[in-house]
Protein backbone atom coordinates (compact mmCIF):
# COMPACT_ATOMS: atom_id res chain seq x y z
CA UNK A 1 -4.90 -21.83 -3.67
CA UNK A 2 -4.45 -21.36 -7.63
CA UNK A 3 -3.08 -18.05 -8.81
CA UNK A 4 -6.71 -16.54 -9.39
CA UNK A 5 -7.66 -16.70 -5.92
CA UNK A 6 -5.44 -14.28 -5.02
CA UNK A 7 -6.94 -11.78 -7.93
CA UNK A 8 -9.20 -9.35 -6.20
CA UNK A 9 -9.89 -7.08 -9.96
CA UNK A 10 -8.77 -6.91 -13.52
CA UNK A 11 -7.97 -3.38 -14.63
CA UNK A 12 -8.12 -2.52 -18.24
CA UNK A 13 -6.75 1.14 -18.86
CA UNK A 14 -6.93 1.27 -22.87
CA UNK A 15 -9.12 4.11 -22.95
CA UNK A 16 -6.84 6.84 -22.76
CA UNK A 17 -5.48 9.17 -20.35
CA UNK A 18 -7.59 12.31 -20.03
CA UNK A 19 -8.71 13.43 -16.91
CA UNK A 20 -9.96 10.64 -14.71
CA UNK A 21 -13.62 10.60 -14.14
CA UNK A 22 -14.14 7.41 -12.09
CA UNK A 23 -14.42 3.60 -12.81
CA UNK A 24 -16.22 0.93 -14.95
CA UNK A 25 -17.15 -2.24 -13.05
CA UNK A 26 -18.67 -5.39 -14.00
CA UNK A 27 -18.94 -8.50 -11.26
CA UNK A 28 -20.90 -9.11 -8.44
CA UNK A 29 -23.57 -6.66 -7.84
CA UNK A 30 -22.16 -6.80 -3.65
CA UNK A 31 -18.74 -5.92 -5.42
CA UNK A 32 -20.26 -2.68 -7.32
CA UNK A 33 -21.47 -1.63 -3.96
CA UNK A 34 -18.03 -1.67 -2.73
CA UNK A 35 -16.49 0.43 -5.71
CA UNK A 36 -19.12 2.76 -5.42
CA UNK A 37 -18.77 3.38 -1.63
CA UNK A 38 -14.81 4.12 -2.86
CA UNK A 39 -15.65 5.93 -5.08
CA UNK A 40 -17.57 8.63 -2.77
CA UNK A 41 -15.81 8.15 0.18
CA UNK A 42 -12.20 8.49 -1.69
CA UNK A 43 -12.13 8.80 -5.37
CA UNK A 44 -14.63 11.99 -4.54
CA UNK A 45 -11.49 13.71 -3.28
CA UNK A 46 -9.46 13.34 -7.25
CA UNK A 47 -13.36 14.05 -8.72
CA UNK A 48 -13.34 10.96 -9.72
CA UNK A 49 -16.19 9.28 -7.98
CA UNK A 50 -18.02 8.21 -11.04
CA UNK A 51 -19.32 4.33 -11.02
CA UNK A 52 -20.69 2.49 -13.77
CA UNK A 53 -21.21 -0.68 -15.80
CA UNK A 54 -18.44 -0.08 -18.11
CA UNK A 55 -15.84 -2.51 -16.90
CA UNK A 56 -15.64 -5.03 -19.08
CA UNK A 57 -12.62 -5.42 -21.86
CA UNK A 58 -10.93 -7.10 -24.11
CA UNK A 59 -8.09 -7.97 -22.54
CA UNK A 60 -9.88 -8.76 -18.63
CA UNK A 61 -12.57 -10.48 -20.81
CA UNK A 62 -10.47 -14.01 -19.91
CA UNK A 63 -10.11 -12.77 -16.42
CA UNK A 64 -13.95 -12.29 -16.04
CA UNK A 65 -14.74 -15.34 -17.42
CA UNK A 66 -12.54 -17.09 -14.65
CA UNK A 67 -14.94 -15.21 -11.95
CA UNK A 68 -12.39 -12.12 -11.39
CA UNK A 69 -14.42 -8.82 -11.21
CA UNK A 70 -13.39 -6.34 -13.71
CA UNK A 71 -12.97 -2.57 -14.35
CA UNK A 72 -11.67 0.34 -16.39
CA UNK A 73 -11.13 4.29 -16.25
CA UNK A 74 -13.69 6.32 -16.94
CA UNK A 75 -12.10 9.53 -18.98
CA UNK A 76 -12.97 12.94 -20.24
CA UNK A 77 -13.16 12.11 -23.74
CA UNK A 78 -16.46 12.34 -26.56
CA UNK A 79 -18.66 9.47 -25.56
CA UNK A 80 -17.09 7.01 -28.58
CA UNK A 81 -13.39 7.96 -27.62
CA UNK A 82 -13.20 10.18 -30.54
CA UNK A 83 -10.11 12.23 -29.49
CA UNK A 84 -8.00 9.38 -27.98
CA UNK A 85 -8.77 7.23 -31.04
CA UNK A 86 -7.14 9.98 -33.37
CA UNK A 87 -3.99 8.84 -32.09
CA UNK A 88 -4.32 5.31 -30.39
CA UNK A 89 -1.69 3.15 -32.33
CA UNK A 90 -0.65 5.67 -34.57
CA UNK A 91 2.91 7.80 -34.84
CA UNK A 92 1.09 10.12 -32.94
CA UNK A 93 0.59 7.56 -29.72
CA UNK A 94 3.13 8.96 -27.60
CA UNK A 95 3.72 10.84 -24.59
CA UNK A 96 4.30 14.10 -26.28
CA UNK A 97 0.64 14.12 -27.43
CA UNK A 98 -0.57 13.80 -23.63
CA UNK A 99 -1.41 16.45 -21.12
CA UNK A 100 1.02 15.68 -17.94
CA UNK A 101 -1.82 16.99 -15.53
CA UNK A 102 -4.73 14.75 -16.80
CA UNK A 103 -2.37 11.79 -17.22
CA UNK A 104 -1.34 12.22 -13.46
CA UNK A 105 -5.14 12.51 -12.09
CA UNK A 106 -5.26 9.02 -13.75
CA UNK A 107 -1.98 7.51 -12.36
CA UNK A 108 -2.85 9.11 -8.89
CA UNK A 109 -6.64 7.45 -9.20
CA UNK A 110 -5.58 3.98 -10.39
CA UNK A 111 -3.09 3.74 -7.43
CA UNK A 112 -5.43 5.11 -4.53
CA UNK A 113 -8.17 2.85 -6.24
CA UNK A 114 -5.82 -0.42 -6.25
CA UNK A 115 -4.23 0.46 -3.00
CA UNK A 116 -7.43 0.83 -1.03
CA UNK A 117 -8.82 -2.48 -2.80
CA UNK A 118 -6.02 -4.51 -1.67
CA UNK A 119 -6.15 -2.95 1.92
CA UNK A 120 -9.96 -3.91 2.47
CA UNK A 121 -10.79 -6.19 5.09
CA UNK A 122 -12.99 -7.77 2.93
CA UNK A 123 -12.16 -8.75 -0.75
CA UNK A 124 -14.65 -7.99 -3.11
CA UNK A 125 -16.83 -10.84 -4.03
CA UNK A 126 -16.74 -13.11 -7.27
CA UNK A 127 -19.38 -12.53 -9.94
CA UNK A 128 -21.23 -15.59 -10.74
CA UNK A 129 -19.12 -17.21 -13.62
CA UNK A 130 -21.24 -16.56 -17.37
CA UNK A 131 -22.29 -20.40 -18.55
CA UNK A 132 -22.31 -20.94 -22.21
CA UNK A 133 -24.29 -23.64 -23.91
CA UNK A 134 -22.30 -25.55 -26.27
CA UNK A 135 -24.35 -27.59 -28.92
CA UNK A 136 -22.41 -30.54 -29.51
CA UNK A 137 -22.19 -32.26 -32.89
């Protein structure tokens, strides 16, 4: 078995660290089904039961495109990240500029989320690998 086998997800958490509202996805439709059904029958208890199709990233893009599902927080934020953006990568970016509360409902959600995808009995399925067409010259 090579080392991705043993991947069930990718997380990207680049988004910031407001208040957790759920998870992005993107793999195997099956797979989605699975998050979601977390997400209300667990993540529901942080309010974070939000699903959707905004799992993809830049730095799980490689993962994903080795057949290794992929996701990301969903945050309180403006819709194009306005506030986090303000200070990603800037002298600003530190941990004096976050709220200790909404930072913790997205450490406590990652972990539950993680933990209960590694304890399923079954793994969540592989998305059906993206196939490029190369022209070759």
């Amino acid at each position: 078995m090579n080392e991705l086998d043993k991947h069930i997800v990718a997380f990207e958490d680049d988004l910031g660290s407001t208040r957790l509202l759920g998870f992005g996805y993107i793999g195997d439709p099956e797979g989605k089904k699975v998050v979601e059904m977390v997400g209300e029958k667990y993540m529901s208890i942080l309010n974070a039961s939000v699903v959707n199709d905004a799992g993809e990233a830049v730095d799980t893009g490689p993962l994903y495109e080795k057949g290794v599902p992929t996701m990301a927080n969903v945050i309180q934020d403006t819709p194009d990240h306005e506030y986090y953006f303000s200070y990603h990568h800037t002298a600003g970016d530190s941990m004096t500029m976050m709220n200790t509360d909404e930072l913790d409902s997205n450490v406590v959600g990652l972990a539950a989320l993680m933990f209960i995808l590694a304890d399923l009995e079954n793994t969540i399925p592989r998305p059906v690998l993206r196939t490029t067409n190369l022209r070759q010259e």
